[in-house]
C-alpha atoms as a PDB file:
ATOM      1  CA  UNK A   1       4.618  17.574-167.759  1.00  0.00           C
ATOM      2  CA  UNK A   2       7.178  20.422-167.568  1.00  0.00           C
ATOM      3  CA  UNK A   3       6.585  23.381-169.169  1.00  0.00           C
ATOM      4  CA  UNK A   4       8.829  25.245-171.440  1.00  0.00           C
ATOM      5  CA  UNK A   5       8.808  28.079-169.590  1.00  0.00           C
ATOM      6  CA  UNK A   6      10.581  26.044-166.259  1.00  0.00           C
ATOM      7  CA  UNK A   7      13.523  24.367-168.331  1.00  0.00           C
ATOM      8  CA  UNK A   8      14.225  28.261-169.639  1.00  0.00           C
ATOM      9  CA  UNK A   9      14.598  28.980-166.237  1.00  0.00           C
ATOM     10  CA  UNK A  10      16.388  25.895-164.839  1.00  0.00           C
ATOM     11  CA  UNK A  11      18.758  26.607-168.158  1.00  0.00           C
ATOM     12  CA  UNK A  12      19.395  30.206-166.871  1.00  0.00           C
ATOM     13  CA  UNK A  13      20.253  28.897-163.287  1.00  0.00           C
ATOM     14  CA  UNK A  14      22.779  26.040-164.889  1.00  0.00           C
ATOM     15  CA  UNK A  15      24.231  28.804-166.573  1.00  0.00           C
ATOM     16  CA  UNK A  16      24.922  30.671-163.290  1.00  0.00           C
ATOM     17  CA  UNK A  17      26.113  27.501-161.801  1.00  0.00           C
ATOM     18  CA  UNK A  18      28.773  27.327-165.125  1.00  0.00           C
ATOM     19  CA  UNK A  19      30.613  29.469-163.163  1.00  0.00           C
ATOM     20  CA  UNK A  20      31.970  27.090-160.939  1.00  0.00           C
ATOM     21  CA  UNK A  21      33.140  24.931-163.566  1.00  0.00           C
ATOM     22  CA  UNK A  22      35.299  28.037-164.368  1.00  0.00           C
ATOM     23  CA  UNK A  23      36.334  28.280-160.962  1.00  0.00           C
ATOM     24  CA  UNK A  24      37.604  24.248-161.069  1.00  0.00           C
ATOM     25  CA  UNK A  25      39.398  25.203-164.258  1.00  0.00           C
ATOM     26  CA  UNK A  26      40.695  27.974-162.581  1.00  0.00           C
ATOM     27  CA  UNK A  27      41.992  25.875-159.719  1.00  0.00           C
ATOM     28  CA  UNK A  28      43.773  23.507-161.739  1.00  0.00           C
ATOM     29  CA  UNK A  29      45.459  26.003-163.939  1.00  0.00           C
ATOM     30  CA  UNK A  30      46.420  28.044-160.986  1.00  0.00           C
ATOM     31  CA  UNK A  31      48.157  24.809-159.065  1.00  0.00           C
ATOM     32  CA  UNK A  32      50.426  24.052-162.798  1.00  0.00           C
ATOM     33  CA  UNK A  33      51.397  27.610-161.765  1.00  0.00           C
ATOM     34  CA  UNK A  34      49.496  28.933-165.250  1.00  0.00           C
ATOM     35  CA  UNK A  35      48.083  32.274-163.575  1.00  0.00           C
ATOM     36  CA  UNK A  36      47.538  33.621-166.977  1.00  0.00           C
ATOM     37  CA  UNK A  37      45.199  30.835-167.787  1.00  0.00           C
ATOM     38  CA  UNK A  38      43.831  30.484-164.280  1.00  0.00           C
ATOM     39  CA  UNK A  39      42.771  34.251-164.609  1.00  0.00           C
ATOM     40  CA  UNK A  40      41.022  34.115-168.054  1.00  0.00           C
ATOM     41  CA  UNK A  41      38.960  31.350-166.037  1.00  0.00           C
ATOM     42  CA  UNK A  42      37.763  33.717-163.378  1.00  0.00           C
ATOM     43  CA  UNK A  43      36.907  36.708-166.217  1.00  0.00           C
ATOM     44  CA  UNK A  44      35.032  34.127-168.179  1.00  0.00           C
ATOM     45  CA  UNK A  45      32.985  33.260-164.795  1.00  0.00           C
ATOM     46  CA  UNK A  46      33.180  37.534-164.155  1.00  0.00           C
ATOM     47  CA  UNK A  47      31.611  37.581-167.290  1.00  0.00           C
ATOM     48  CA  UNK A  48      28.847  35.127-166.617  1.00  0.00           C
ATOM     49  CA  UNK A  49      27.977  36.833-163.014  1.00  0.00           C
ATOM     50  CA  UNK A  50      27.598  39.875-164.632  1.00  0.00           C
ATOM     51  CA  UNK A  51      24.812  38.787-167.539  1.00  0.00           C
ATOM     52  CA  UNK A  52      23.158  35.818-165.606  1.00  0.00           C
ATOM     53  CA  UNK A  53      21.212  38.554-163.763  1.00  0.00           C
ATOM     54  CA  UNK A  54      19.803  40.127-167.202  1.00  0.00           C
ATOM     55  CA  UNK A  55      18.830  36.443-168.484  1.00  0.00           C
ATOM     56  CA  UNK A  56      17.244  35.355-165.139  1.00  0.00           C
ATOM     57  CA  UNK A  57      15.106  38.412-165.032  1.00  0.00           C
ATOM     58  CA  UNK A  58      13.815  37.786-169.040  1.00  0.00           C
ATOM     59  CA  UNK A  59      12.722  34.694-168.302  1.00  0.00           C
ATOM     60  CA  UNK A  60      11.184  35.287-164.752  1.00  0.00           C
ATOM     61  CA  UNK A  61      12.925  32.301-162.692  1.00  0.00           C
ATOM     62  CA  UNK A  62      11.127  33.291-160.031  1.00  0.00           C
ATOM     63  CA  UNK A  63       7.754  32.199-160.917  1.00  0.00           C
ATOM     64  CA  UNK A  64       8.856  29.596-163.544  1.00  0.00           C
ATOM     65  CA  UNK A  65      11.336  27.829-161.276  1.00  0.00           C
ATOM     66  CA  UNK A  66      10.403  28.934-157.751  1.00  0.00           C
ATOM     67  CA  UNK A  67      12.094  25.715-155.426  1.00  0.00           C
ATOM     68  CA  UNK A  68      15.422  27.171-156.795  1.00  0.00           C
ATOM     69  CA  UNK A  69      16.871  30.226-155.511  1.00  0.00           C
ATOM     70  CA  UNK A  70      18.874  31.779-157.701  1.00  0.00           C
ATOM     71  CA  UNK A  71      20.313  34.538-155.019  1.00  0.00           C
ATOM     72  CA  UNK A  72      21.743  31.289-153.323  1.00  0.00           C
ATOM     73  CA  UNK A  73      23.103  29.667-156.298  1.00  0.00           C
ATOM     74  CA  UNK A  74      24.724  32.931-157.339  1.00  0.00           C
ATOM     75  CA  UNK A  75      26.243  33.490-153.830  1.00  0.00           C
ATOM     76  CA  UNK A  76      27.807  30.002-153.600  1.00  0.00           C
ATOM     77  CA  UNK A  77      29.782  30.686-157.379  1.00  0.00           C
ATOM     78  CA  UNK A  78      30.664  34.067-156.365  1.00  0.00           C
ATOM     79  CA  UNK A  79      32.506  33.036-153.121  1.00  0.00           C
ATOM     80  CA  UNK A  80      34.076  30.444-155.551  1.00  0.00           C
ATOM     81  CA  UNK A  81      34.949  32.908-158.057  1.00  0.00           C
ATOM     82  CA  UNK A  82      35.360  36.133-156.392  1.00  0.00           C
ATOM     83  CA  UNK A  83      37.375  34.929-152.949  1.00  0.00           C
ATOM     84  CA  UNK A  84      38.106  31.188-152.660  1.00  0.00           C
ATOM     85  CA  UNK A  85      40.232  30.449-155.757  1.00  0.00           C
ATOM     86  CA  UNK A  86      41.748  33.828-155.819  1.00  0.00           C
ATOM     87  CA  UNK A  87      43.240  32.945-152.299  1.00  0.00           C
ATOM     88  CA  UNK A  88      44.043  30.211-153.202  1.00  0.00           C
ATOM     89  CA  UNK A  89      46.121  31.801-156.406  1.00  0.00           C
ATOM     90  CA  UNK A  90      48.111  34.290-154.330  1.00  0.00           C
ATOM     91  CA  UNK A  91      48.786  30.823-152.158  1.00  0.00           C
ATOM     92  CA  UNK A  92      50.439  29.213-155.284  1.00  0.00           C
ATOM     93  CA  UNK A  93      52.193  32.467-156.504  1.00  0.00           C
ATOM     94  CA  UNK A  94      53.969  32.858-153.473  1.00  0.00           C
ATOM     95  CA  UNK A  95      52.119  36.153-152.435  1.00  0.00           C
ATOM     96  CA  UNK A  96      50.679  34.128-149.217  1.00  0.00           C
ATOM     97  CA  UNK A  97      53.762  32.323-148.365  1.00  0.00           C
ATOM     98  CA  UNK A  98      54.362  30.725-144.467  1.00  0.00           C
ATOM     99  CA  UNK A  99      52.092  30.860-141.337  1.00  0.00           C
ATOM    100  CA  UNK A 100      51.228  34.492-141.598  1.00  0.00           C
ATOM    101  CA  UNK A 101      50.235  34.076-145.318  1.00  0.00           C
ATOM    102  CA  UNK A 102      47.777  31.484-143.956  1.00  0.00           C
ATOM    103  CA  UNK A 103      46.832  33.602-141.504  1.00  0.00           C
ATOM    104  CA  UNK A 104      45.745  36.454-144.112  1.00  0.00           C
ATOM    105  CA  UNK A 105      44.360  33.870-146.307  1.00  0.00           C
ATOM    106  CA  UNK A 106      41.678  32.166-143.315  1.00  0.00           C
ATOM    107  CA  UNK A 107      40.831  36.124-142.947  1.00  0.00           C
ATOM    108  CA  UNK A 108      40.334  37.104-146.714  1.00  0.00           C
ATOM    109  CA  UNK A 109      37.728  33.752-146.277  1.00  0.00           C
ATOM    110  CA  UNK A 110      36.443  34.571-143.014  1.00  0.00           C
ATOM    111  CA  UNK A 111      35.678  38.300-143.676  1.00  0.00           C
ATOM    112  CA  UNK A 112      34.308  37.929-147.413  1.00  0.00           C
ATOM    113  CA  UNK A 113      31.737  35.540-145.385  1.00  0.00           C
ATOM    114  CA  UNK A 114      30.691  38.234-143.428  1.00  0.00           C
ATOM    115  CA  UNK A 115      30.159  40.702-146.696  1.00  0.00           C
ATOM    116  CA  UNK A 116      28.276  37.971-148.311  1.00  0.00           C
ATOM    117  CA  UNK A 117      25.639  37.499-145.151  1.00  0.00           C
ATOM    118  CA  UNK A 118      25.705  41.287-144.556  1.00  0.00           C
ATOM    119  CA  UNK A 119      22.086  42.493-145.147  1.00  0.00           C
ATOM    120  CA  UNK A 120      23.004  45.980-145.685  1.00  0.00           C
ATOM    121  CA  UNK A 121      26.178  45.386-148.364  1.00  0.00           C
ATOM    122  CA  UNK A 122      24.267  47.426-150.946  1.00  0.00           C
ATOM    123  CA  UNK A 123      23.195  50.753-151.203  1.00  0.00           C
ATOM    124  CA  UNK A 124      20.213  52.184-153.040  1.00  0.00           C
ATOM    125  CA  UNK A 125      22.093  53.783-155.592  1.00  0.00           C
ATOM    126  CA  UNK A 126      23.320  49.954-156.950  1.00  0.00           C
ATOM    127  CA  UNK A 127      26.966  50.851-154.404  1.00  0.00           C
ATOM    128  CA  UNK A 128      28.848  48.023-152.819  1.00  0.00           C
ATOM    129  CA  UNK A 129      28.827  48.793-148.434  1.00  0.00           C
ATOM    130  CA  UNK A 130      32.137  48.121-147.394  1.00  0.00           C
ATOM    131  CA  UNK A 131      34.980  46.293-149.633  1.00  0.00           C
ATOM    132  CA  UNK A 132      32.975  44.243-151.659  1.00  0.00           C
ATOM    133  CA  UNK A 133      34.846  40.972-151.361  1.00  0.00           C
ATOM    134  CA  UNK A 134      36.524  41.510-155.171  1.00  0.00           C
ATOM    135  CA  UNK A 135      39.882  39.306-154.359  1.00  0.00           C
ATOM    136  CA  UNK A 136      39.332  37.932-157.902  1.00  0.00           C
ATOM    137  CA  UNK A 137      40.504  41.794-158.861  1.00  0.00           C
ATOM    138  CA  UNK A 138      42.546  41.923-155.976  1.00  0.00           C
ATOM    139  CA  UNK A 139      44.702  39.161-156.777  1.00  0.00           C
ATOM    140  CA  UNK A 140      44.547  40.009-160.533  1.00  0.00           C
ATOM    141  CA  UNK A 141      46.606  43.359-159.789  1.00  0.00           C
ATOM    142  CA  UNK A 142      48.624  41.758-157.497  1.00  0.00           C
ATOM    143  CA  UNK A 143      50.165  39.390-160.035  1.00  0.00           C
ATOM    144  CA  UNK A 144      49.976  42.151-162.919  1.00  0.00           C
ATOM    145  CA  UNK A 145      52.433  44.331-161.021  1.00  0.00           C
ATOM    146  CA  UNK A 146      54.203  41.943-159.322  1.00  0.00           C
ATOM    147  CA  UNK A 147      55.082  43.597-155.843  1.00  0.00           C
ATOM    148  CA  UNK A 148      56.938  42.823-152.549  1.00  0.00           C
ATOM    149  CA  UNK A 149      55.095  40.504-150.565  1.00  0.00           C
ATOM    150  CA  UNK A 150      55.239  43.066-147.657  1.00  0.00           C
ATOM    151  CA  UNK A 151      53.273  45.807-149.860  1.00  0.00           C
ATOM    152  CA  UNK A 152      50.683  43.092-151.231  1.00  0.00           C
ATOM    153  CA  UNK A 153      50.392  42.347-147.307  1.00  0.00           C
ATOM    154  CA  UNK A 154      49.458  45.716-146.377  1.00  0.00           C
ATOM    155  CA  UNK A 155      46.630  45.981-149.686  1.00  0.00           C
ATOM    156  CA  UNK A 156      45.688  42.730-148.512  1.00  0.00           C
ATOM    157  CA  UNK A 157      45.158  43.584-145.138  1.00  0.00           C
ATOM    158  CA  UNK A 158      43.692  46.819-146.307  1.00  0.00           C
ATOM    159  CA  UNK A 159      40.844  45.022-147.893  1.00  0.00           C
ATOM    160  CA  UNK A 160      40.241  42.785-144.997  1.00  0.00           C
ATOM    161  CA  UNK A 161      39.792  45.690-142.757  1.00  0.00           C
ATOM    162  CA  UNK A 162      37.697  47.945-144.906  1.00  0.00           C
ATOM    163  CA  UNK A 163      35.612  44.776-145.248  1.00  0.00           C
ATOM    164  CA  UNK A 164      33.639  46.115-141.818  1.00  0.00           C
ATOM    165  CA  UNK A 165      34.022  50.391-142.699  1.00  0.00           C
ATOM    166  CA  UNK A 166      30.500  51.382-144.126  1.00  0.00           C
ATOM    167  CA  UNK A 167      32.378  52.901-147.078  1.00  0.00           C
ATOM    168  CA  UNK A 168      30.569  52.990-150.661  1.00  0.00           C
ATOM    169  CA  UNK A 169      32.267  51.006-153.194  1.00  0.00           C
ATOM    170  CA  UNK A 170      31.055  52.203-157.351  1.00  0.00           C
ATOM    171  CA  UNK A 171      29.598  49.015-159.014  1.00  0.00           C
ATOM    172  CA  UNK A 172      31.104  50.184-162.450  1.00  0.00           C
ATOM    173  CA  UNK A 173      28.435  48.773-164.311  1.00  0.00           C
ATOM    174  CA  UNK A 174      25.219  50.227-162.228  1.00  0.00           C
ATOM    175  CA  UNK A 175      26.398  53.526-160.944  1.00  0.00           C
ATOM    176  CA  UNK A 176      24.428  56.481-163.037  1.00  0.00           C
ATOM    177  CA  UNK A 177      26.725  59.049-161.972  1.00  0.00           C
ATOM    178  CA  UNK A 178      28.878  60.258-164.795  1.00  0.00           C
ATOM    179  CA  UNK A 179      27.776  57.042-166.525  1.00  0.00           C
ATOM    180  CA  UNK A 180      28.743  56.835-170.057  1.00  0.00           C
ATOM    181  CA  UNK A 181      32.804  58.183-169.018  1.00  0.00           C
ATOM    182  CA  UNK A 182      32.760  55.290-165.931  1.00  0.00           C
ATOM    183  CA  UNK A 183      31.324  52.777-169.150  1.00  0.00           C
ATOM    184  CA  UNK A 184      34.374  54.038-171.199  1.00  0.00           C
ATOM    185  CA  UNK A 185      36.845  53.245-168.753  1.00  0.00           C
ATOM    186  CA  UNK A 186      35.298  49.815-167.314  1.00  0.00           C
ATOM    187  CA  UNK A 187      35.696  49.101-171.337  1.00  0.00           C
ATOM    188  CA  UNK A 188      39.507  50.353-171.153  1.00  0.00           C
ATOM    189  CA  UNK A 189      40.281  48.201-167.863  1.00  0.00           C
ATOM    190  CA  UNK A 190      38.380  44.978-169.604  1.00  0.00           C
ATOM    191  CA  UNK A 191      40.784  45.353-172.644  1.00  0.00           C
ATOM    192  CA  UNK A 192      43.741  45.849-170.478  1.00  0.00           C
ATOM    193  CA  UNK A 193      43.272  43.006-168.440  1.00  0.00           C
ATOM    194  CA  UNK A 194      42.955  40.502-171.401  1.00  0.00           C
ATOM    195  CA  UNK A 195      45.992  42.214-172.919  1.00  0.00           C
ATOM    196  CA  UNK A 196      47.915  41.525-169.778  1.00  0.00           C
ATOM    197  CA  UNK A 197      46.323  37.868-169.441  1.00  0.00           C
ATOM    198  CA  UNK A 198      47.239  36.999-172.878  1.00  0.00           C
ATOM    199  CA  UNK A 199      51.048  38.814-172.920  1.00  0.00           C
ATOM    200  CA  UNK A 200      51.832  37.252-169.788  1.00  0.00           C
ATOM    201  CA  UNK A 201      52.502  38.625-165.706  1.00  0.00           C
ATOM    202  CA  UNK A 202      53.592  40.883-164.878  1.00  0.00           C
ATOM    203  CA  UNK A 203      52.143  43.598-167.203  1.00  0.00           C
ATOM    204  CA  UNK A 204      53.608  46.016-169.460  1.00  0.00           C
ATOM    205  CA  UNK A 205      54.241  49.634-167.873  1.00  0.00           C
ATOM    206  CA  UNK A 206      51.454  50.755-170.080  1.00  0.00           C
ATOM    207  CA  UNK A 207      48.996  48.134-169.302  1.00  0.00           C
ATOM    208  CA  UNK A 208      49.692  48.572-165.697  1.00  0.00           C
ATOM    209  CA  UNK A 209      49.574  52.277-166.150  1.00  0.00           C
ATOM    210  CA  UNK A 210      45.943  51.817-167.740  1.00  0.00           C
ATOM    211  CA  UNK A 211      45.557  49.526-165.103  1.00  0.00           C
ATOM    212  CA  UNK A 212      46.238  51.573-161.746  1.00  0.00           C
ATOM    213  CA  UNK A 213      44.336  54.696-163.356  1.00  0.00           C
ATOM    214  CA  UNK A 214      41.626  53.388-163.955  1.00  0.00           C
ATOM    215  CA  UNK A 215      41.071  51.977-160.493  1.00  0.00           C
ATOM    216  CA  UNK A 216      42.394  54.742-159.324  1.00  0.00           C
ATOM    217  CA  UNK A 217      38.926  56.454-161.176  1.00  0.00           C
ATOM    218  CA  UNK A 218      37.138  53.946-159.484  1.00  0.00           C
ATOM    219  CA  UNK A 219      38.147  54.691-155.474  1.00  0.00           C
ATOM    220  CA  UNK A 220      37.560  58.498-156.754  1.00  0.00           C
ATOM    221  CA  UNK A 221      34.360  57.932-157.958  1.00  0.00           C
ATOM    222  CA  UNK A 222      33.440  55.782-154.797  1.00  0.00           C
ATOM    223  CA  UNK A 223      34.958  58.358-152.219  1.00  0.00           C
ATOM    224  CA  UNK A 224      32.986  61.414-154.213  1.00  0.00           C
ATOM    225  CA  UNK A 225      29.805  59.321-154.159  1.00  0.00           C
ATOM    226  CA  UNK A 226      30.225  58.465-150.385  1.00  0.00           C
ATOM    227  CA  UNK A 227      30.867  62.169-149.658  1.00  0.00           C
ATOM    228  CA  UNK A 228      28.317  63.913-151.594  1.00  0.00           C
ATOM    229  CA  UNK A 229      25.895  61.457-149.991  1.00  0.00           C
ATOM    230  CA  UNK A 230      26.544  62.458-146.135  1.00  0.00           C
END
């Protein structure tokens, strides 16, 4: 008989594998061209990436529930959530349009393949090793400030090459240094984002000004840490 103990654990991994229910829902709002809704699909599974780790851990899937791997489980939704259906958003919204637009797409999938096998993506102070495959946030500021397809191009491109530089990325939620202020403004950007989500695309000037400054924190804090380190 099965113990307790292994359907906790099989209930944590089915919650990890929720998220690419999201990412179908996501799909399907993002081909009715209802980006808004498509996005709140991809925070929800955001969301669930970011907790399932907290949940598997309580309840020890690793010894109660050892024939499922829960690093592969959470790598298959995350290249759902955090690259696949993103592209495949910028596709529909016309920020990926003709050959060369599927030519940038097939790399955005191509080179987020070779962050998620990279052995070395993480550092020991909880930092991403080269761009960490985020097209979910990519795309997300793409369609909140609405720019020329040239310029979301060249951030596009951008990404894709910085995807092999051994540049430190800040996890905002792990980092320790100055902690509680990068908290405050992860908090800031989360509220922002649902504003924008629920007003509509493109954003407000203030949302996208809350927006841009707080990434802009964000490649500050990751360029300091990078520095101090060598």
């Amino acid at each position: 008989m099965t113990s307790p103990s292994y359907w906790r654990a099989f209930a944590v991994h089915a919650f990890t594998a929720s998220g690419a229910a999201c990412a179908l829902m996501a799909l399907l709002a993002g081909l009715e061209r209802q980006f808004e809704t498509a996005f709140l699909w991809l925070g929800l599974a955001f969301v669930i990436d970011a907790v399932d780790g907290t949940f598997a851990r309580r309840v020890d899937v690793k010894t109660n529930a050892p024939l499922i791997s829960g690093e592969t489980l959470d790598v298959c939704v995350d290249y759902l959530t955090y690259v696949f259906i993103p592209v495949i958003l910028l596709r529909a919204g016309d920020y990926l349009p003709g050959a060369l637009g599927l030519v940038l797409a097939s790399l955005i999938l191509m080179s987020s393949l070779y962050h998620f096998s990279d052995l070395g993506s993480k550092s020991a102070d909880n930092c991403f090793v080269g761009f960490p495959a985020l097209w979910n946030i990519v795309a997300f500021y793409v369609f909140v400030l609405a720019p020329p397809v040239w310029l979301a191009w060249l951030v596009i491109a951008a990404g894709i090459a910085t995807t092999f530089v051994r540049l430190k990325w800040v996890h905002p939620l792990r980092v320790e240094t100055y902690r509680p202020f990068t908290l405050a403004t992860t908090a800031a950007w989360s509220l922002a984002a649902g504003a924008v989500t629920i007003t509509g695309f493109p954003g407000t000037p203030s949302l996208q000004f809350v927006l841009l400054a707080v990434v802009g924190y964000w490649f500050y804090l990751s360029f300091k840490l990078g520095f101090d380190r060598r």
